[in-house]
N, C-alpha and C. Protein backbone atom coordinates (compact mmCIF):
# COMPACT_ATOMS: atom_id res chain seq x y z
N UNK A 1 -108.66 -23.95 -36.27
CA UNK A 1 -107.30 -23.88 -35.76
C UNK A 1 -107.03 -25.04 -34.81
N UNK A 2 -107.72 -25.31 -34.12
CA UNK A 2 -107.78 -26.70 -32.80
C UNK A 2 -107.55 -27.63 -34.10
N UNK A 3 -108.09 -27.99 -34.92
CA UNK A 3 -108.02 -29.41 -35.77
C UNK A 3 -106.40 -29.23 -36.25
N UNK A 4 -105.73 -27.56 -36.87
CA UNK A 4 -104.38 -28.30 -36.89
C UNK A 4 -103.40 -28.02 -35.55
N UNK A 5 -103.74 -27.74 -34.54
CA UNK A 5 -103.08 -28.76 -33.59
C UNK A 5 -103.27 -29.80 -32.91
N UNK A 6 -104.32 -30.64 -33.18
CA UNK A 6 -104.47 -31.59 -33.10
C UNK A 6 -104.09 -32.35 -34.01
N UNK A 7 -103.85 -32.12 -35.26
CA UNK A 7 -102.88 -32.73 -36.23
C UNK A 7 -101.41 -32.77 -35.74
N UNK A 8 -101.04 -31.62 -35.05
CA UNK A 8 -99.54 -31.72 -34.51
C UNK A 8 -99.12 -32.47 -33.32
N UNK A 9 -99.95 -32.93 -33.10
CA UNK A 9 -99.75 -33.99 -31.67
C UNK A 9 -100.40 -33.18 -30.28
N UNK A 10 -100.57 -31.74 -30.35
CA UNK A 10 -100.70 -30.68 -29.37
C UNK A 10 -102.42 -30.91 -29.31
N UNK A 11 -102.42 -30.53 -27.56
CA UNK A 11 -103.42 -30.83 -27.55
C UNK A 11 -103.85 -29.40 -27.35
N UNK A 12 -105.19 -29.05 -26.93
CA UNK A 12 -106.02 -28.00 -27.20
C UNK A 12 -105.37 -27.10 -26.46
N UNK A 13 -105.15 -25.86 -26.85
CA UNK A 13 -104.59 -24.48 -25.58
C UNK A 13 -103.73 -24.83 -25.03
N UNK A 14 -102.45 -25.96 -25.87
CA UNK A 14 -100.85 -25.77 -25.14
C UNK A 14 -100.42 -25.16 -25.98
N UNK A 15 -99.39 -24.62 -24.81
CA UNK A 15 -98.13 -24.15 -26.23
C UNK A 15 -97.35 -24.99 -26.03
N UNK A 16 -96.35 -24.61 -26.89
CA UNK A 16 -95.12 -25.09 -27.41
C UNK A 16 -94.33 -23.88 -26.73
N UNK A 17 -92.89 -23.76 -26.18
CA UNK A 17 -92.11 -23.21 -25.32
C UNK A 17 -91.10 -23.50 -25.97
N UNK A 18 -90.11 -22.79 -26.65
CA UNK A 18 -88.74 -23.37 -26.43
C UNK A 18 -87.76 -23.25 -26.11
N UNK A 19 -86.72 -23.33 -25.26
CA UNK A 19 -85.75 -23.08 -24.41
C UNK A 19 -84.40 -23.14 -24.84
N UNK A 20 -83.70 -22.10 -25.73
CA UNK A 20 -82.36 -22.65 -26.28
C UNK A 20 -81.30 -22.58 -25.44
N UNK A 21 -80.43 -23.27 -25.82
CA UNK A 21 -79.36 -23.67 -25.09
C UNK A 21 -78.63 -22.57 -24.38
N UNK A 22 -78.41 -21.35 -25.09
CA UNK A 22 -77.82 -20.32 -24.63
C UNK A 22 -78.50 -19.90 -23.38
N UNK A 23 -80.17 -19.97 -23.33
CA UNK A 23 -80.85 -19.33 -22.30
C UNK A 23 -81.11 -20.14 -21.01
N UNK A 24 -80.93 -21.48 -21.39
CA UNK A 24 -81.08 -22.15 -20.51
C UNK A 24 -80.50 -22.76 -19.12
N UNK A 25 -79.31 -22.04 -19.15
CA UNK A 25 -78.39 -21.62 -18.27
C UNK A 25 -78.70 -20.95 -17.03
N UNK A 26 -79.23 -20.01 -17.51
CA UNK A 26 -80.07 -19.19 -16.40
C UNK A 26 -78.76 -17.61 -16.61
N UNK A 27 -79.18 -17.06 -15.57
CA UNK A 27 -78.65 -15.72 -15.36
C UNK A 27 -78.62 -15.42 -14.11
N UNK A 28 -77.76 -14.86 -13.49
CA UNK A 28 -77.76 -14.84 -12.12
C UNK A 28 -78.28 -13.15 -11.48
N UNK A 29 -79.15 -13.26 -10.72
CA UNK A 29 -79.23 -12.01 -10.04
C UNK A 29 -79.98 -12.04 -9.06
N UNK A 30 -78.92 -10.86 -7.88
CA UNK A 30 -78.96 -10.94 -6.68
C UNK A 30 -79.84 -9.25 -6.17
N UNK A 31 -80.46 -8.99 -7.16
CA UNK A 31 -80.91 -7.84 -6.75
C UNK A 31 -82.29 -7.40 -8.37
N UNK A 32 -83.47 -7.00 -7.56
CA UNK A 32 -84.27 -6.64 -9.06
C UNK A 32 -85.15 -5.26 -8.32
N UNK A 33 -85.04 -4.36 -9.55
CA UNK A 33 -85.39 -3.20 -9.34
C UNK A 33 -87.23 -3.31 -10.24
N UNK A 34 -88.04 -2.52 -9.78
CA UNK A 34 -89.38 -2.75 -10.17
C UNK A 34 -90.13 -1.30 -10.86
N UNK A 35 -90.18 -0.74 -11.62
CA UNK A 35 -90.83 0.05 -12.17
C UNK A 35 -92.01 0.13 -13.23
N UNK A 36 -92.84 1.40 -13.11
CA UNK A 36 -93.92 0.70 -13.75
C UNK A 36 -94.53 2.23 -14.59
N UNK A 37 -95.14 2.08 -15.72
CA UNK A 37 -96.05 3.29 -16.14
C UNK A 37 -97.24 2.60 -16.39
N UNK A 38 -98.23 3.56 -16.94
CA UNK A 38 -99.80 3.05 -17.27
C UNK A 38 -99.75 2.43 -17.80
N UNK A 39 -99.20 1.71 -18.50
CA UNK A 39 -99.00 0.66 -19.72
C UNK A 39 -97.89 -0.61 -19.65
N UNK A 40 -97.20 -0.52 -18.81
CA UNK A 40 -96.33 -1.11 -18.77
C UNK A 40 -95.41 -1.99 -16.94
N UNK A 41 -95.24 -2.67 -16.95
CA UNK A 41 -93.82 -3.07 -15.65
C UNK A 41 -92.56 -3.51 -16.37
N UNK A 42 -91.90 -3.04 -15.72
CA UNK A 42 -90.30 -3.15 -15.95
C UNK A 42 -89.50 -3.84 -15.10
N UNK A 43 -89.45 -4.76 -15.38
CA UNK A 43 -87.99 -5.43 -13.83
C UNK A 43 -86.79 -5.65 -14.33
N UNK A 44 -85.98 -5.02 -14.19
CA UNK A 44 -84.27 -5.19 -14.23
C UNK A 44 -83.68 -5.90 -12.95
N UNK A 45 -83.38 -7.02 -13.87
CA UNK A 45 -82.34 -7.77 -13.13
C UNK A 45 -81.04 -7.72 -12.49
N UNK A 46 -80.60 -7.44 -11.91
CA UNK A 46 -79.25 -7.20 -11.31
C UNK A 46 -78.36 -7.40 -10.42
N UNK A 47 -77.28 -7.63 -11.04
CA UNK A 47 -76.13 -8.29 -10.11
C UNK A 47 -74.97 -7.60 -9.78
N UNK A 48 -75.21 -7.82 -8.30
CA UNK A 48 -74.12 -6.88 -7.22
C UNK A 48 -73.08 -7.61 -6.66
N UNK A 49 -72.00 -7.35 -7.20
CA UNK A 49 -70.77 -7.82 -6.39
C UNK A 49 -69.79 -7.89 -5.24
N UNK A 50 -69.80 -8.02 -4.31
CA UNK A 50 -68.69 -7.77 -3.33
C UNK A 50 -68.11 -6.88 -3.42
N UNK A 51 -67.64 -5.60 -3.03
CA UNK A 51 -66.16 -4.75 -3.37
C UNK A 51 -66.57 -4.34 -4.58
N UNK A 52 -67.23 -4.76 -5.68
CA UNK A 52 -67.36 -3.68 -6.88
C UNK A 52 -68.29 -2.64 -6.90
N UNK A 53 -67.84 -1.32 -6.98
CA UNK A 53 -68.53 -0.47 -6.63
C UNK A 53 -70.42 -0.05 -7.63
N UNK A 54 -70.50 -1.21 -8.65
CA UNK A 54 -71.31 -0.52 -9.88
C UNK A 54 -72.02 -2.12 -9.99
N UNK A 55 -72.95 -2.04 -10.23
CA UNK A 55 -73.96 -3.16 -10.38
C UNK A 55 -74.07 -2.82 -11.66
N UNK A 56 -74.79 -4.21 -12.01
CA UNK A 56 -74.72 -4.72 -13.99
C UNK A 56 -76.09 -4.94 -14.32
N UNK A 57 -77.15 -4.47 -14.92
CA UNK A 57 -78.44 -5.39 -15.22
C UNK A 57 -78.20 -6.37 -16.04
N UNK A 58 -78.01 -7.70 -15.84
CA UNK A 58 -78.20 -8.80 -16.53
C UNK A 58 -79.48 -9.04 -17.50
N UNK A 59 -80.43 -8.29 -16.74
CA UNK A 59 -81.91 -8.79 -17.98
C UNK A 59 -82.87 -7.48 -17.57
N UNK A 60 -83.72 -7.36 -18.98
CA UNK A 60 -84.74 -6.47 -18.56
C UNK A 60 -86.03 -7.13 -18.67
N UNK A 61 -86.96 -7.26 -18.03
CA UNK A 61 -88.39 -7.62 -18.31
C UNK A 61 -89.57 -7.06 -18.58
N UNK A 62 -89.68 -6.42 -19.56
CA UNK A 62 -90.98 -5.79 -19.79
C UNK A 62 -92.46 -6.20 -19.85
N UNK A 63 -93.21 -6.05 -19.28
CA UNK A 63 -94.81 -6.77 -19.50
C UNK A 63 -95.88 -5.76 -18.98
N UNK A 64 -96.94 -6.77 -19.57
CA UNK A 64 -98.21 -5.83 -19.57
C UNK A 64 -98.66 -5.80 -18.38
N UNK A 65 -99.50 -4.90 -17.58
CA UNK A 65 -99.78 -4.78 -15.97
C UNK A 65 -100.63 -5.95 -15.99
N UNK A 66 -101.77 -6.89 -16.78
CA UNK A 66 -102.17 -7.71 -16.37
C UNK A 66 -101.29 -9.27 -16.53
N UNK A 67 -100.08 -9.29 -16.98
CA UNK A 67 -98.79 -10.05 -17.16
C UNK A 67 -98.29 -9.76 -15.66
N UNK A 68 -97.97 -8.73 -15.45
CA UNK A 68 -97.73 -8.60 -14.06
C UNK A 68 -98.26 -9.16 -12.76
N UNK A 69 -99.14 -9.07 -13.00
CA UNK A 69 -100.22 -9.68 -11.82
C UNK A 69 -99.83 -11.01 -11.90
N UNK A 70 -99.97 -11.33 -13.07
CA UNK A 70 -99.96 -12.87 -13.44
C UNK A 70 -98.69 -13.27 -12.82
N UNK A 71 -97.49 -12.96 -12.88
CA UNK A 71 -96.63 -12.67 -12.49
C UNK A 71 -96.65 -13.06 -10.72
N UNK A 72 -96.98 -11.87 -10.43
CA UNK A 72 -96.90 -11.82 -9.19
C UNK A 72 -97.77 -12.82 -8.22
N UNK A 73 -98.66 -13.15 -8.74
CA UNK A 73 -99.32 -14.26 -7.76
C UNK A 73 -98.98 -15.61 -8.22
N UNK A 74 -97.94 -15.88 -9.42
CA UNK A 74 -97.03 -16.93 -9.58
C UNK A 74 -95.87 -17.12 -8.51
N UNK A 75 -95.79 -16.46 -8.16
CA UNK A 75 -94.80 -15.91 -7.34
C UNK A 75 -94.53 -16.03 -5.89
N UNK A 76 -95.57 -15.54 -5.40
CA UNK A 76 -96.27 -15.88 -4.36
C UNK A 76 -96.82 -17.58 -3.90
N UNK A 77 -97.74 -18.15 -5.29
CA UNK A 77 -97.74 -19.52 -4.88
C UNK A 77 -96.66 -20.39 -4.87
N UNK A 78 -95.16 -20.05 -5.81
CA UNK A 78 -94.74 -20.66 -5.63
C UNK A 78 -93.16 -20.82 -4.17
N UNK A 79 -93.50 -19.57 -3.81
CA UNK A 79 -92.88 -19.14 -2.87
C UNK A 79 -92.98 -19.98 -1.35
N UNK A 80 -94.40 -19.96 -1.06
CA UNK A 80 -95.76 -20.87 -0.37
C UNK A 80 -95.17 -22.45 -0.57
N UNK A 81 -94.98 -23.07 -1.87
CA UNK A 81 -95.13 -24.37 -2.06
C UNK A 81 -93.19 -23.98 -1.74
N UNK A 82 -92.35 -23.58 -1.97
CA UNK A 82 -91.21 -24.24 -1.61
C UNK A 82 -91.16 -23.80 -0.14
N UNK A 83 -91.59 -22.72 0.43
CA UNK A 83 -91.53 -23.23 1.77
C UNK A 83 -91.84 -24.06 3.03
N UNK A 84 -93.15 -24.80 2.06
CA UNK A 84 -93.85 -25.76 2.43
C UNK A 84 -93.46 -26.82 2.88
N UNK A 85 -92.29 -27.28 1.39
CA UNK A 85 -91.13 -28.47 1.45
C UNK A 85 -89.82 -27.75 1.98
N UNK A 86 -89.24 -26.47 2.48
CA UNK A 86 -88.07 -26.51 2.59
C UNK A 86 -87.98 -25.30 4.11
N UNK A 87 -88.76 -24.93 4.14
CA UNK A 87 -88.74 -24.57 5.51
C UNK A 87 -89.27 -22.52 5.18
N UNK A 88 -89.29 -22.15 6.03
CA UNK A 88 -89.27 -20.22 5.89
C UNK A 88 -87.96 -19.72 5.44
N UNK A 89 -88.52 -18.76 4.08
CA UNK A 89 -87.01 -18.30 4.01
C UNK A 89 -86.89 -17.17 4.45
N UNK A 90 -85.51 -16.89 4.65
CA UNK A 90 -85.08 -16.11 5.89
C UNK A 90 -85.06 -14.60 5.09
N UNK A 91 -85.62 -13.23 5.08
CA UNK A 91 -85.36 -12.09 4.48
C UNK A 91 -84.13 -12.00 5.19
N UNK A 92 -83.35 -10.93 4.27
CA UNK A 92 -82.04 -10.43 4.55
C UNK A 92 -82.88 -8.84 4.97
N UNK A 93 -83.13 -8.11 5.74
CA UNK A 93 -83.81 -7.20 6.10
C UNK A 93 -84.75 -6.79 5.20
N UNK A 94 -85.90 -5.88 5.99
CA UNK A 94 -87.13 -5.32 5.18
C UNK A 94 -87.10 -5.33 4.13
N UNK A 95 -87.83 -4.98 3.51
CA UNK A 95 -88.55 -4.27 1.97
C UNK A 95 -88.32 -3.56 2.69
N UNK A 96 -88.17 -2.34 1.46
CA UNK A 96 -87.39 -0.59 1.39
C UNK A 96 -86.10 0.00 2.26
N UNK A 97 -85.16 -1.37 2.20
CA UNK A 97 -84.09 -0.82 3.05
C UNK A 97 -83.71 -0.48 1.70
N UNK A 98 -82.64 0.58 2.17
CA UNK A 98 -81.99 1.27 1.08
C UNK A 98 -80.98 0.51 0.09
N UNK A 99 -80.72 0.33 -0.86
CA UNK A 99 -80.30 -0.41 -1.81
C UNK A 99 -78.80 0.01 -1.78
N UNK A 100 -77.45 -0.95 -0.85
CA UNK A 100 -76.43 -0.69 -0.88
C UNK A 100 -75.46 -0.33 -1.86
N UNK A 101 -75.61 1.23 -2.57
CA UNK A 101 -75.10 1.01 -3.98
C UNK A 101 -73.43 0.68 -3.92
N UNK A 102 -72.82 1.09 -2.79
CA UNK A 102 -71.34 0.31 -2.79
C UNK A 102 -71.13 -0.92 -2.80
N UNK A 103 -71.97 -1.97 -2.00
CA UNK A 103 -71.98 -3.18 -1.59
C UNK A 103 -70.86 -4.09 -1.03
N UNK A 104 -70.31 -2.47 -0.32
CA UNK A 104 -69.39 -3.19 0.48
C UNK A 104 -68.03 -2.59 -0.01
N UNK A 105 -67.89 -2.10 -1.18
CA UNK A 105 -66.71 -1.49 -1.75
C UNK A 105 -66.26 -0.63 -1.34
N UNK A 106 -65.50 0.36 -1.97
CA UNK A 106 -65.20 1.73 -1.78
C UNK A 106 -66.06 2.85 -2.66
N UNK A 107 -66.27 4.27 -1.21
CA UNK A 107 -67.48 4.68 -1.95
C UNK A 107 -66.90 5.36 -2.77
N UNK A 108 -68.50 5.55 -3.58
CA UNK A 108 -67.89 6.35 -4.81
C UNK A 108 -68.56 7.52 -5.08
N UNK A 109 -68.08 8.62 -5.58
CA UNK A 109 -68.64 9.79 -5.99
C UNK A 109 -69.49 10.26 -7.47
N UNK A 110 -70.71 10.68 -7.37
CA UNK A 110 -71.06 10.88 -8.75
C UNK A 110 -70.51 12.43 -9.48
């Protein structure tokens, strides 16, 4: 298998990635929720608006708990290296403050 990617110009244990136009845009979100079973992590992406009372998941991420990890200490280093070059970033309060489900709107009743 190495000899035909080395026929393809690729060298040993890269991939190939490809990024289409539609995705490459990005997606915006200002909020991600984290769940997990024996088998699995889940992160939903989500974006909260000013005054609108209902948040949207823009993306779901499913992966394997050792994807996760992988994940997470990506995360971490690269967190490290931009604050390195750009200074401490500032939390908007703790981990486990309560997740403003109005966000500022009018409340709403379930």
């Amino acid at each position: 298998m190495s000899d035909q990617n080395n026929n393809q110009g690729n060298k040993p244990n890269q991939i190939n990635i490809e990024l289409t136009e539609d995705v490459s845009s990005g997606t915006y979100s200002n909020l991600s929720i984290i769940t997990h079973s024996p088998s699995e992590f889940i992160v939903d992406f989500v974006q909260l608006m000013p005054g609108v009372p209902k948040g949207k998941v823009q993306s779901r991420i499913i992966l394997t708990p050792d994807n996760a990890k992988k994940l997470m200490k990506a995360m971490v280093e690269n967190v490290q290296k931009y604050e390195q070059q750009h200074g401490t970033i500032k939390e908007h309060g703790p981990m486990g403050t309560p997740i403003p489900m109005n966000f500022g709107g009018p409340n709403t009743e379930a």
